[in-house]
N, C-alpha and C. Protein backbone atom coordinates (compact mmCIF):
# COMPACT_ATOMS: atom_id res chain seq x y z
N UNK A 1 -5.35 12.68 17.68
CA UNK A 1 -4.56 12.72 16.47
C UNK A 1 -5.11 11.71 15.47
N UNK A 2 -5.39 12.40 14.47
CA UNK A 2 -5.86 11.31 13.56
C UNK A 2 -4.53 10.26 12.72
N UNK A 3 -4.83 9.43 12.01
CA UNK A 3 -3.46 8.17 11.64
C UNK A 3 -4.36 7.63 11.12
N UNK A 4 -3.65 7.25 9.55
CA UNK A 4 -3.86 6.41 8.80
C UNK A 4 -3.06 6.16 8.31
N UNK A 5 -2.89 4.18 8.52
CA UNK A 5 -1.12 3.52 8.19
C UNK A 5 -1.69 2.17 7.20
N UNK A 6 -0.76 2.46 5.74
CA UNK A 6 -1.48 1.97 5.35
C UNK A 6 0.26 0.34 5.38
N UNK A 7 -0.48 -0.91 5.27
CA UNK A 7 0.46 -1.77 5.39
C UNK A 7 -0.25 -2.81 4.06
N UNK A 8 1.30 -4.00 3.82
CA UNK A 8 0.70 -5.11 2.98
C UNK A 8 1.42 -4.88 1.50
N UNK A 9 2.42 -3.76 1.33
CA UNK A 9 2.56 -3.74 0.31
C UNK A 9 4.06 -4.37 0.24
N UNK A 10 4.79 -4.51 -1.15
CA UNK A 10 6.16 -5.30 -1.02
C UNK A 10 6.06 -5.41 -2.64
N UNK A 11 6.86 -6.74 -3.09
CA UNK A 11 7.55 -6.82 -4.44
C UNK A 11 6.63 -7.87 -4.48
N UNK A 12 5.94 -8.18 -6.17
CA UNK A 12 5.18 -9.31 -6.91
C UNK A 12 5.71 -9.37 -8.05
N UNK A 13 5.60 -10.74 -8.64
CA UNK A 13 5.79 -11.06 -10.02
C UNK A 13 4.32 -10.48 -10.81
N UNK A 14 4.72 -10.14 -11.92
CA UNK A 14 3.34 -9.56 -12.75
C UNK A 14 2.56 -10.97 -12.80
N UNK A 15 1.36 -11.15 -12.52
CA UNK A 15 0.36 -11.12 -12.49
C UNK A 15 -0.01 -11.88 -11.08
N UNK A 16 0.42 -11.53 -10.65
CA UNK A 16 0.38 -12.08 -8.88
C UNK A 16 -0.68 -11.24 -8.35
N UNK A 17 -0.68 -11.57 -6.76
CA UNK A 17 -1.82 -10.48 -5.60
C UNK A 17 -0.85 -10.11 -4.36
N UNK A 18 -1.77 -9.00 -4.12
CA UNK A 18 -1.31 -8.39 -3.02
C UNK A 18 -2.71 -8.11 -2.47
N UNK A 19 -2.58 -7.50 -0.85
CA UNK A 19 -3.73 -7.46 -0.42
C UNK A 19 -3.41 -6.18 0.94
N UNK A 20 -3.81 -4.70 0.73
CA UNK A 20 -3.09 -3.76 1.28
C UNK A 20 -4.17 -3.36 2.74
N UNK A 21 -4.09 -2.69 3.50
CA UNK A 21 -4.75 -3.33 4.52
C UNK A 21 -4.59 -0.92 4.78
N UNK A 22 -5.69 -0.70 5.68
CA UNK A 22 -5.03 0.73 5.98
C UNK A 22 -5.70 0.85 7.19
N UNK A 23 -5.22 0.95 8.43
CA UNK A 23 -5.94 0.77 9.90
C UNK A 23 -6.00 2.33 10.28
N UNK A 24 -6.80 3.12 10.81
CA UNK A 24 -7.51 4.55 10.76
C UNK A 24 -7.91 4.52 12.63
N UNK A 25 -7.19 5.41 12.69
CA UNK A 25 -7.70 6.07 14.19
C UNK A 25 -7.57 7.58 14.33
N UNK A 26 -8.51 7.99 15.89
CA UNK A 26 -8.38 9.51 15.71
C UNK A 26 -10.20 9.99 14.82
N UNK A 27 -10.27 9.15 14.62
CA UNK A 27 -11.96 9.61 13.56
C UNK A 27 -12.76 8.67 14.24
N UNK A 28 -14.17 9.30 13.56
CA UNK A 28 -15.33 8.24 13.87
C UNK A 28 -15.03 7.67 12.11
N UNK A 29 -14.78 6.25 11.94
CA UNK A 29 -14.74 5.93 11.13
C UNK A 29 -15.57 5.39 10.11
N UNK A 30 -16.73 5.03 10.79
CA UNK A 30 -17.74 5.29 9.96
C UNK A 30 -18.40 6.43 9.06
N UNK A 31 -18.47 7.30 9.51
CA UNK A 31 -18.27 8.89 9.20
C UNK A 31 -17.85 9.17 7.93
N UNK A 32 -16.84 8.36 7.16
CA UNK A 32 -16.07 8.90 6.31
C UNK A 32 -16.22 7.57 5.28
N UNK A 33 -16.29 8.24 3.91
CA UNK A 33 -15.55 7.70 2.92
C UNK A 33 -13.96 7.66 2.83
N UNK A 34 -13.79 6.15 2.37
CA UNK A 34 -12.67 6.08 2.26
C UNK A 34 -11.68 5.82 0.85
N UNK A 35 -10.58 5.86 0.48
CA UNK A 35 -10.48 6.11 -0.83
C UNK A 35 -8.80 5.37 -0.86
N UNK A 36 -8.68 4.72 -2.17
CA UNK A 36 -7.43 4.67 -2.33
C UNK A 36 -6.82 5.01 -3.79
N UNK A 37 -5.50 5.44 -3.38
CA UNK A 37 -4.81 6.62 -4.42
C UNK A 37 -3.33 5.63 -4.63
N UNK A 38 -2.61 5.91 -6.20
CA UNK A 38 -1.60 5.54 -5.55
C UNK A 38 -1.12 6.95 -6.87
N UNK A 39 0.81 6.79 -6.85
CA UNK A 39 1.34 7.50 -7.25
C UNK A 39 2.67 7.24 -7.82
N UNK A 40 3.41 7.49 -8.80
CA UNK A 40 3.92 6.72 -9.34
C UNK A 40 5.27 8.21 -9.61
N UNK A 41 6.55 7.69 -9.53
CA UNK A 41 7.75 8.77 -9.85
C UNK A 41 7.49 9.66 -10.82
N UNK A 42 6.90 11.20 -10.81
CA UNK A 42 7.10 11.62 -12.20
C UNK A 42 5.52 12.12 -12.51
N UNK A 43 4.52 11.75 -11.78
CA UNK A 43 3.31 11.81 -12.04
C UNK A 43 2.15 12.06 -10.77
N UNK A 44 1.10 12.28 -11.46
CA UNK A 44 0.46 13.04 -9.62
C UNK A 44 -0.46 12.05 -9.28
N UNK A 45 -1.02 12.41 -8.29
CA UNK A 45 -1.51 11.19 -7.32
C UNK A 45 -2.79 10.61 -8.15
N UNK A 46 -2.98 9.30 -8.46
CA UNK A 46 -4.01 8.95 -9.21
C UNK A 46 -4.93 8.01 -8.30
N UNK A 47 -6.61 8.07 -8.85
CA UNK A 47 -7.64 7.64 -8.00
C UNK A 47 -7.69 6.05 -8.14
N UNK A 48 -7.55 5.34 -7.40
CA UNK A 48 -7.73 3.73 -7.53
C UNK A 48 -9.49 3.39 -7.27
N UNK A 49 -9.40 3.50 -6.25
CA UNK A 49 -10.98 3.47 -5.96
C UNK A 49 -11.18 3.92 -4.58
N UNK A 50 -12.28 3.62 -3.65
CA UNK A 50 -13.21 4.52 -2.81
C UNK A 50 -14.52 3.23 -2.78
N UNK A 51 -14.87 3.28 -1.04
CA UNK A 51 -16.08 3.09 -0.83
C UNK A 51 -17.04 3.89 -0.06
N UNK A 52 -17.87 3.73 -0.03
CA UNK A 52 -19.19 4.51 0.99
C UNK A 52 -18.78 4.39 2.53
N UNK A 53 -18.92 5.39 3.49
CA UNK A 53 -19.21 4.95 5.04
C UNK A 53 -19.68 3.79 5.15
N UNK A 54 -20.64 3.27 4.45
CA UNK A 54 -21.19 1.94 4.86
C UNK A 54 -20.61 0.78 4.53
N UNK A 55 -19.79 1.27 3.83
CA UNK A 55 -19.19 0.25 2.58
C UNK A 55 -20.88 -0.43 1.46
N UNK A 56 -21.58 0.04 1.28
CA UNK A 56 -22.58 -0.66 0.64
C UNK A 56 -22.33 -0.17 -1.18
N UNK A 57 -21.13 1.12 -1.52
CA UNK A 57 -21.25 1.08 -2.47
C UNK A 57 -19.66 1.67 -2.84
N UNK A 58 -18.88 0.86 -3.80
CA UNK A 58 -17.34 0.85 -4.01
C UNK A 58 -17.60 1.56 -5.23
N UNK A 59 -16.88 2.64 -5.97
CA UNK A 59 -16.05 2.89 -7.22
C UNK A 59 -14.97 2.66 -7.38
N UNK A 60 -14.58 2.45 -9.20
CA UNK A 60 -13.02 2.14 -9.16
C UNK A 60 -12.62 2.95 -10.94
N UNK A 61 -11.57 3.41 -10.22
CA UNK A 61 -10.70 3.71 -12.08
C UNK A 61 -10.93 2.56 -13.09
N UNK A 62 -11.10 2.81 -14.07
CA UNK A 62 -11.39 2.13 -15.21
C UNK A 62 -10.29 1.31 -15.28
N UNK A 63 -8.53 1.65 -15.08
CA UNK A 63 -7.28 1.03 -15.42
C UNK A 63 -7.43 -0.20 -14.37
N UNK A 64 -8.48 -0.74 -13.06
CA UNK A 64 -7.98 -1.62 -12.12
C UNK A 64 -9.53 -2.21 -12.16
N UNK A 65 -10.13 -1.72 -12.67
CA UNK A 65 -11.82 -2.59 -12.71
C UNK A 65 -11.84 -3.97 -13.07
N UNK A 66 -12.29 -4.90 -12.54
CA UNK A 66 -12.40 -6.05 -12.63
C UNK A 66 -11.04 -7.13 -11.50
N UNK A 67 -9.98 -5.82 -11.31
CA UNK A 67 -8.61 -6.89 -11.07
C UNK A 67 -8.41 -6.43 -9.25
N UNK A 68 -9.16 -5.32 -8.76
CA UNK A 68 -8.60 -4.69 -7.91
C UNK A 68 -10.66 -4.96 -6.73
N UNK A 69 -10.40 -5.05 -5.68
CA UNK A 69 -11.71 -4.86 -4.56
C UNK A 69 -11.09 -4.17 -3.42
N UNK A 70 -12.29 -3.40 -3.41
CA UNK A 70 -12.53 -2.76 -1.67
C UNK A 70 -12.96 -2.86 -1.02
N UNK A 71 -13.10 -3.38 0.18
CA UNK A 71 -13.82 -3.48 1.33
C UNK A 71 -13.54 -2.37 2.66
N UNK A 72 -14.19 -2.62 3.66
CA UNK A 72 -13.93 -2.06 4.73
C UNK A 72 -14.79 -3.12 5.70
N UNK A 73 -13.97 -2.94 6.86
CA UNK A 73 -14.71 -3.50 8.47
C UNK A 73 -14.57 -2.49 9.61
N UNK A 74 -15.75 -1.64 9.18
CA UNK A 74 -16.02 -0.52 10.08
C UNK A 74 -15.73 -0.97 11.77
N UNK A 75 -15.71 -2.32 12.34
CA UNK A 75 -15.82 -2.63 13.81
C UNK A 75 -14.27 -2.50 13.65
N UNK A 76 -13.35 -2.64 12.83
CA UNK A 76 -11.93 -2.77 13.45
C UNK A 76 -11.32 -1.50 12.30
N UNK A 77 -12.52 -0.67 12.60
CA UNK A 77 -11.76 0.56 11.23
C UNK A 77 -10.18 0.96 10.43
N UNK A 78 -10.74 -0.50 9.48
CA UNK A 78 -10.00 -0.85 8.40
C UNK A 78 -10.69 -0.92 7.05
N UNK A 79 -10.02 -0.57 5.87
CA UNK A 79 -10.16 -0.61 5.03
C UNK A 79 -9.00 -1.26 3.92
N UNK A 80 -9.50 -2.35 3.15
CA UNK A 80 -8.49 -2.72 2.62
C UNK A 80 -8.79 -2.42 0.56
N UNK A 81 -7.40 -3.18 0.08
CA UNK A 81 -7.29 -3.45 -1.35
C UNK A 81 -6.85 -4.50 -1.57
N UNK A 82 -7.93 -5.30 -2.32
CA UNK A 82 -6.95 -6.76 -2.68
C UNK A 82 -7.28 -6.54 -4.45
N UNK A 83 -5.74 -6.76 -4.19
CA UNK A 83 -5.39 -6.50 -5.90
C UNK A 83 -4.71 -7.93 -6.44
N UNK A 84 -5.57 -8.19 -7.56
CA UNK A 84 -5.14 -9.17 -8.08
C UNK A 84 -4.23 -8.98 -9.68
N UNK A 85 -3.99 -10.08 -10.13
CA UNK A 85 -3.39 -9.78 -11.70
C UNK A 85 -2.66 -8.44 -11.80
N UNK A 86 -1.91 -8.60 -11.06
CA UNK A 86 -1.18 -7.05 -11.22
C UNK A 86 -0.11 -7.04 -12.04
N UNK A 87 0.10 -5.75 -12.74
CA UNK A 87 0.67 -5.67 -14.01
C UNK A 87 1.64 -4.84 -13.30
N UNK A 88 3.13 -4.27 -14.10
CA UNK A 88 4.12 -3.48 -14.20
C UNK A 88 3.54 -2.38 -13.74
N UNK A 89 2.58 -1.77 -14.44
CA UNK A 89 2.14 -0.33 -14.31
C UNK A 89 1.54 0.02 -13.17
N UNK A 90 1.10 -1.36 -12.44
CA UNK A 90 0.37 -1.04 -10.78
C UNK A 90 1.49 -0.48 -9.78
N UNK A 91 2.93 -0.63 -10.79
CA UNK A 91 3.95 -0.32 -9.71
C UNK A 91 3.55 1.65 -8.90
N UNK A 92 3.80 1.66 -8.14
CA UNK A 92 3.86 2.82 -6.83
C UNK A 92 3.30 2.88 -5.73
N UNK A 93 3.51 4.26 -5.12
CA UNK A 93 3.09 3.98 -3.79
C UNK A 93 1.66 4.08 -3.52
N UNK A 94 0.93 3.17 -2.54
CA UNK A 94 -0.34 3.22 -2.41
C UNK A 94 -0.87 4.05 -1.10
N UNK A 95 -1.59 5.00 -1.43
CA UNK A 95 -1.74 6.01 -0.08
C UNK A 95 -3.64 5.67 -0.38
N UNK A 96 -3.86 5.43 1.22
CA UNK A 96 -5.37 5.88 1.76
C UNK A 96 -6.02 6.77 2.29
N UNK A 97 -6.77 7.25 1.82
CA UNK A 97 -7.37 8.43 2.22
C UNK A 97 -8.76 8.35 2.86
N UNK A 98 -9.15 9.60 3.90
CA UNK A 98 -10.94 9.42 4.29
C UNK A 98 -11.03 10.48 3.79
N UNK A 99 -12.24 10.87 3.70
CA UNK A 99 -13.34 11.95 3.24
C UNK A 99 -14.67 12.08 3.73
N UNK A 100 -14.73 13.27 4.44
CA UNK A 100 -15.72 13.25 4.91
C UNK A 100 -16.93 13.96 4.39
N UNK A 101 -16.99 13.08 3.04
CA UNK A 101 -17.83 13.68 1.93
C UNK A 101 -17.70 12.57 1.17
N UNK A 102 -18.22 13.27 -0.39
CA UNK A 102 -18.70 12.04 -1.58
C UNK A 102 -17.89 12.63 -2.52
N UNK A 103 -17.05 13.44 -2.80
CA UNK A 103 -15.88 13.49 -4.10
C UNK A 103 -15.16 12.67 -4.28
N UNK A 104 -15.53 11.24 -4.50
CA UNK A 104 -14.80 10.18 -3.78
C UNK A 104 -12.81 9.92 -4.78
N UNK A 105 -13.25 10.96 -5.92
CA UNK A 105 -12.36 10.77 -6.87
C UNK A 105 -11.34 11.67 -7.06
N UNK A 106 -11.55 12.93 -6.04
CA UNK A 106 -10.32 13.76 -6.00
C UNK A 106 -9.78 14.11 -5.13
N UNK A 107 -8.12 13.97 -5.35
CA UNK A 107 -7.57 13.82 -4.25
C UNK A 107 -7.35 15.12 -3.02
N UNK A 108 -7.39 16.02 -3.87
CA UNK A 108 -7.67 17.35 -3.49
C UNK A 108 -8.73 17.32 -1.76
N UNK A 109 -9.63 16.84 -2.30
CA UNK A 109 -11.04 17.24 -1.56
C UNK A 109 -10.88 16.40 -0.02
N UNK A 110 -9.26 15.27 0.12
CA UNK A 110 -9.57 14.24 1.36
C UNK A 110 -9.01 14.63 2.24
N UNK A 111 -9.93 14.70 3.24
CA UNK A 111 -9.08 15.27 4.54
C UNK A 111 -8.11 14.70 5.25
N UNK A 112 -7.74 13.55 5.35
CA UNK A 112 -6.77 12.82 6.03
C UNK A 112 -6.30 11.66 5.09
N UNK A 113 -4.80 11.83 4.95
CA UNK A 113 -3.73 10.58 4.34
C UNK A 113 -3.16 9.81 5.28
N UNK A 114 -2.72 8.79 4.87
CA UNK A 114 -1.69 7.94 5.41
C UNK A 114 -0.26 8.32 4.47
N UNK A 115 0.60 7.63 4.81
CA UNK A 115 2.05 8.25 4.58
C UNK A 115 2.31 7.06 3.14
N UNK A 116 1.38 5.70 2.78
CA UNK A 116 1.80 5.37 1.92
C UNK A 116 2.57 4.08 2.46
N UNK A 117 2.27 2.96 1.17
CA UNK A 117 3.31 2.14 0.95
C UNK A 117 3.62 1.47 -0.25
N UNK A 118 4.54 0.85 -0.40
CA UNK A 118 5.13 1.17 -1.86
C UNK A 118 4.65 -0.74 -2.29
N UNK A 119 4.44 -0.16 -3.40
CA UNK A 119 4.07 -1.63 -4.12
C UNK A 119 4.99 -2.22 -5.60
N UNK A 120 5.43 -2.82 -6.05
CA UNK A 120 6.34 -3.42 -7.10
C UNK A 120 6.01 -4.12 -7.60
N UNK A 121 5.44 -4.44 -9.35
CA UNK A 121 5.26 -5.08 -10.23
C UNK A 121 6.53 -5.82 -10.86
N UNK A 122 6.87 -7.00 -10.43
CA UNK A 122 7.98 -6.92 -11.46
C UNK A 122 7.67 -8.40 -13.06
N UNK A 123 8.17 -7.87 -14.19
CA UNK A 123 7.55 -8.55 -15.22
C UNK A 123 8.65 -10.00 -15.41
């Protein structure tokens, strides 16, 4: 059975950090790009960013560039988000995704989610 749980999220004052963590079993986890999405009441699932199987190469939405990093540690197949300076609008839920491919930006194309966890900006 594949599982991806993503943890780390909770309530911040705007411009605070959080640091979201998503632990993946059931796959060869190297194998896969991994991706994070979040989603907000009212609106459809939007692309945060994504790194390589290797992790040697990260993309990110233009709205979190500079404030938001991805990593992964393929030996304890995890992938995280540490988000810094977070604003009101970072508020929703943060879901991780793999892909076992390079569309790294639509959500459509990922074969396996996690169920999400919810994150809170407050100003």
């Amino acid at each position: 059975q594949v599982q991806l749980v993503e943890s780390g999220g909770g309530l911040v004052q705007a411009g605070g950090s959080l640091r979201l963590s998503c632990a993946a079993s059931g796959l060869t986890f190297s194998s896969y790009s991994m991706g994070w999405f979040r989603q907000a009441p009212g609106k459809e699932r939007e692309f945060v960013g994504a790194i390589s199987w290797s992790g040697g190469t990260t993309y990110y939405a233009n709205s979190v560039k500079g404030r938001f990093t991805i990593s992964r540690v393929n030996a304890k197949n995890t992938v995280y988000l540490q988000m810094n300076t977070l604003k009101p609008e970072d508020t929703a839920v943060y879901y991780c995704g793999a892909q076992f491919g390079d569309d790294y930006d639509a959500a459509s194309l990922y074969d396996y989610w996690g169920w999400g966890t919810q994150v809170t900006v407050s100003s």
